[in-house]
Protein backbone atom coordinates (compact mmCIF):
# COMPACT_ATOMS: atom_id res chain seq x y z
CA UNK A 1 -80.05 -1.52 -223.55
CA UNK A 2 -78.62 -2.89 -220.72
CA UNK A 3 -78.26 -0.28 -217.18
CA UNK A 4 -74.58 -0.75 -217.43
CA UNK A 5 -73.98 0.02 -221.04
CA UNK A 6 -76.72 3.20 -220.25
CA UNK A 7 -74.55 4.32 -217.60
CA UNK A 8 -71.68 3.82 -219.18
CA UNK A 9 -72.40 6.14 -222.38
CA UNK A 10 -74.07 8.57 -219.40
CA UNK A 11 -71.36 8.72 -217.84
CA UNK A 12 -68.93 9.39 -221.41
CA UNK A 13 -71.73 12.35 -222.54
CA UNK A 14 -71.06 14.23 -219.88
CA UNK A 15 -67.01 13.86 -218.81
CA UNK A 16 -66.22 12.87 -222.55
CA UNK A 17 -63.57 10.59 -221.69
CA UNK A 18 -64.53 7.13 -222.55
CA UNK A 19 -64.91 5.86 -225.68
CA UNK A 20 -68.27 4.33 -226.78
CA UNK A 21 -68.33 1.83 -229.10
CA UNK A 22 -64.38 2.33 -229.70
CA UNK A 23 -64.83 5.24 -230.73
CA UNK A 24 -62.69 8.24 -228.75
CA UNK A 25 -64.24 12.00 -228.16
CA UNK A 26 -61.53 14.01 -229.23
CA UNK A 27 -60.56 17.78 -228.80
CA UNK A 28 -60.42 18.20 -232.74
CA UNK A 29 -62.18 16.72 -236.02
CA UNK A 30 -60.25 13.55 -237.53
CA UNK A 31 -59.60 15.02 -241.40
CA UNK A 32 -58.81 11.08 -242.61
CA UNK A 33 -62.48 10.42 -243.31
CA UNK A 34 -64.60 13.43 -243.30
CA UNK A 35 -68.52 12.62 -244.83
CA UNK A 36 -71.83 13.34 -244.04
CA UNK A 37 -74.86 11.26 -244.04
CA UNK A 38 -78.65 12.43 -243.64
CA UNK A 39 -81.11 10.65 -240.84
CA UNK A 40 -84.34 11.34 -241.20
CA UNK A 41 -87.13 9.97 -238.10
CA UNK A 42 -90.68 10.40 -238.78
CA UNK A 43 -93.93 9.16 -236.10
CA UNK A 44 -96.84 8.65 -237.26
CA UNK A 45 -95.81 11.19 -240.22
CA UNK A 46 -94.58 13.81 -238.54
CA UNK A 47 -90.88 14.81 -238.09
CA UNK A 48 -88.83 14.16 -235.30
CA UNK A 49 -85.98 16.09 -234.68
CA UNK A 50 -82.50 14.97 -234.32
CA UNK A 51 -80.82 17.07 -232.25
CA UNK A 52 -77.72 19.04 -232.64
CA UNK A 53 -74.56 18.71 -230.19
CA UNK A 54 -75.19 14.55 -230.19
CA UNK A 55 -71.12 13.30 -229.90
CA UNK A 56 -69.84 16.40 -228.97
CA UNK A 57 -68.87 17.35 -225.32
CA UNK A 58 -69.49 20.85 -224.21
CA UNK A 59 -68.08 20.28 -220.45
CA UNK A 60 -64.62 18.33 -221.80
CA UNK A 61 -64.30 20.23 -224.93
CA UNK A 62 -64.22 17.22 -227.47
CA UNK A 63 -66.38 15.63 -229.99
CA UNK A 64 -66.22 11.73 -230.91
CA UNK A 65 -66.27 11.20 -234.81
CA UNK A 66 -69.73 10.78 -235.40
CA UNK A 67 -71.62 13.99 -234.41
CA UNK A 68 -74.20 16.48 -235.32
CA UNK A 69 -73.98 20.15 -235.16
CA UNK A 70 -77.54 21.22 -236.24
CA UNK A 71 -81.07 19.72 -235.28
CA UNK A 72 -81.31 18.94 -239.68
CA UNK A 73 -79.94 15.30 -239.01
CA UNK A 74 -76.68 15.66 -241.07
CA UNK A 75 -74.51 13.22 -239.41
CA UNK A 76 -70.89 14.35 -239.92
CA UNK A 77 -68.50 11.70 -239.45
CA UNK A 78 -65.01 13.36 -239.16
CA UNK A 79 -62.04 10.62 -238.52
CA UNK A 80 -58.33 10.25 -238.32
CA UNK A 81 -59.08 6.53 -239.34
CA UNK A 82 -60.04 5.50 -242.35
CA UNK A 83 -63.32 2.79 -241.79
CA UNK A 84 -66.57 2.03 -242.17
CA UNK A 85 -69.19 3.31 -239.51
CA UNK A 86 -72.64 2.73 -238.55
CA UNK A 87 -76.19 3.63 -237.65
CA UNK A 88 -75.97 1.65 -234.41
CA UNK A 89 -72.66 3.45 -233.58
CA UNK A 90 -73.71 6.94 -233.96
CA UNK A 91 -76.94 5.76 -231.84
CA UNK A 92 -74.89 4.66 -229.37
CA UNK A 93 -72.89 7.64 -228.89
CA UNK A 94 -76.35 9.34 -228.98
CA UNK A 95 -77.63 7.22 -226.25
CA UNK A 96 -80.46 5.86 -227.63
CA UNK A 97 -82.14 2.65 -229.14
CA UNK A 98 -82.43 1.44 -232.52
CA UNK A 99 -84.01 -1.86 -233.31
CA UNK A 100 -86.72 -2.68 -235.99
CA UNK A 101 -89.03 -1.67 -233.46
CA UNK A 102 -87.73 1.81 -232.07
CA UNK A 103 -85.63 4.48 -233.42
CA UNK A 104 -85.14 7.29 -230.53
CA UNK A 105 -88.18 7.97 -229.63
CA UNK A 106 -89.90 6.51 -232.62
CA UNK A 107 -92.08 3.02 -232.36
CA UNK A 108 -93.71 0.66 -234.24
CA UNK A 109 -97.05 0.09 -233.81
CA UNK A 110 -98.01 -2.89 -231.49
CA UNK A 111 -96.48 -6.28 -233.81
CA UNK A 112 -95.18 -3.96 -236.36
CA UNK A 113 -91.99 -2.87 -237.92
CA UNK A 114 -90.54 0.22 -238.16
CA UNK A 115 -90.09 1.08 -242.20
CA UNK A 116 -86.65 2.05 -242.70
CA UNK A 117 -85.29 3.28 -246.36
CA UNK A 118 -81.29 3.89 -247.50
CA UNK A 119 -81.67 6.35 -250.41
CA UNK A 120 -84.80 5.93 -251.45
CA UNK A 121 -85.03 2.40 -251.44
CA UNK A 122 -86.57 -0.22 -248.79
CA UNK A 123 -84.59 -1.54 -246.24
CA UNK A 124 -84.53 -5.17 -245.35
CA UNK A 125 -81.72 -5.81 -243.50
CA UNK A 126 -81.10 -7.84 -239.98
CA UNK A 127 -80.02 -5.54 -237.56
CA UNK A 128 -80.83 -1.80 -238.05
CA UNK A 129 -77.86 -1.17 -236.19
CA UNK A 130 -75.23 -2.63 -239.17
CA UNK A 131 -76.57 -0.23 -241.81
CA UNK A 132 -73.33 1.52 -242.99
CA UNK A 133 -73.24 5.44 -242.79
CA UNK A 134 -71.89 6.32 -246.66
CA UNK A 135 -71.24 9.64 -247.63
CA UNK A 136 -74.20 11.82 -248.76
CA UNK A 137 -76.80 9.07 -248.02
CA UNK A 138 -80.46 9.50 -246.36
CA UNK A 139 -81.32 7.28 -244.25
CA UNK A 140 -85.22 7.24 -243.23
CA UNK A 141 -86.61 5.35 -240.30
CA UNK A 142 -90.59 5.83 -239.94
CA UNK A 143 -93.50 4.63 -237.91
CA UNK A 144 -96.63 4.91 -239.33
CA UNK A 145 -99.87 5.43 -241.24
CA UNK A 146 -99.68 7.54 -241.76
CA UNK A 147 -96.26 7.79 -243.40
CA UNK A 148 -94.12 11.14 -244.59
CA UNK A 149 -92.57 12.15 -247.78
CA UNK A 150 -88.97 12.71 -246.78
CA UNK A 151 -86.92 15.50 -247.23
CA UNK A 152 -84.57 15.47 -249.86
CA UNK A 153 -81.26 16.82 -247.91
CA UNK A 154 -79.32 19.87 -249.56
CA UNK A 155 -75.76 18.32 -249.12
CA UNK A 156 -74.68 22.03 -250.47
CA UNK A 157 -74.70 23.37 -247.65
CA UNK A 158 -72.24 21.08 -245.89
């Protein structure tokens, strides 16, 4: 990621006033589109957390529409717009990378690929970043061997 765009989400974590990818942090939840999707990050088989608060602004008092509240990985993406959103975006607003190669804090082994799966089924895709967050999906990204089962997410509780 380039130093500018680093310091530019930096600088939109902390005052929440700039948008990131377009998309605004807010002082309330957009009720337009309001689902959740599951990510799931495994190294090396073990779990990596995804933490809670990503997208939402304790020092300005707003949240952008792609968040987390809990360290589970539920993504909730709450908007006054109706559209389609991505991985890449809610990475972004996390401020960290995603590429076939690292996830976070997750990497492929040396010449590898990261394995990533969309419900259960292999992902082949160009660009990690274009996969489309869809309403009670799991997306799992893992290094590995050696590889996890994943979780299957209880979207009750949402």
């Amino acid at each position: 990621m380039p130093l500018l765009a680093l310091l530019s989400i930096l600088v939109a974590q902390a005052f929440g006033s700039l948008p990131i990818d377009g998309i605004p942090c807010q002082a309330s939840e957009g009720a337009v589109l309001h689902i959740h999707a599951q990510l799931q990050l495994y190294e090396r088989g073990k779990s990596v957390t995804v933490p809670e608060g990503v997208g939402i602004s304790q020092l300005q008092g707003c949240l952008y529409w792609l968040h987390t509240h809990t360290s589970d990985g539920f993504i909730h993406i709450e908007s006054p717009v109706q559209k389609s959103f991505t991985l890449g975006e809610f990475f972004d607003i996390w401020g960290q990378d995603l590429s076939w190669t690292k996830a976070a804090s997750v990497r492929a082994p040396r010449g590898k690929r990261l394995a990533i799966w969309v419900d259960g089924r292999p992902w082949h895709g160009r660009d990690p970043n274009a996969i489309v967050l869809k309403d009670q999906e799991t997306i799992v990204i893992q290094s590995g061997p050696p590889f996890a089962q994943p979780l299957k997410p209880d979207w009750s509780k949402l």
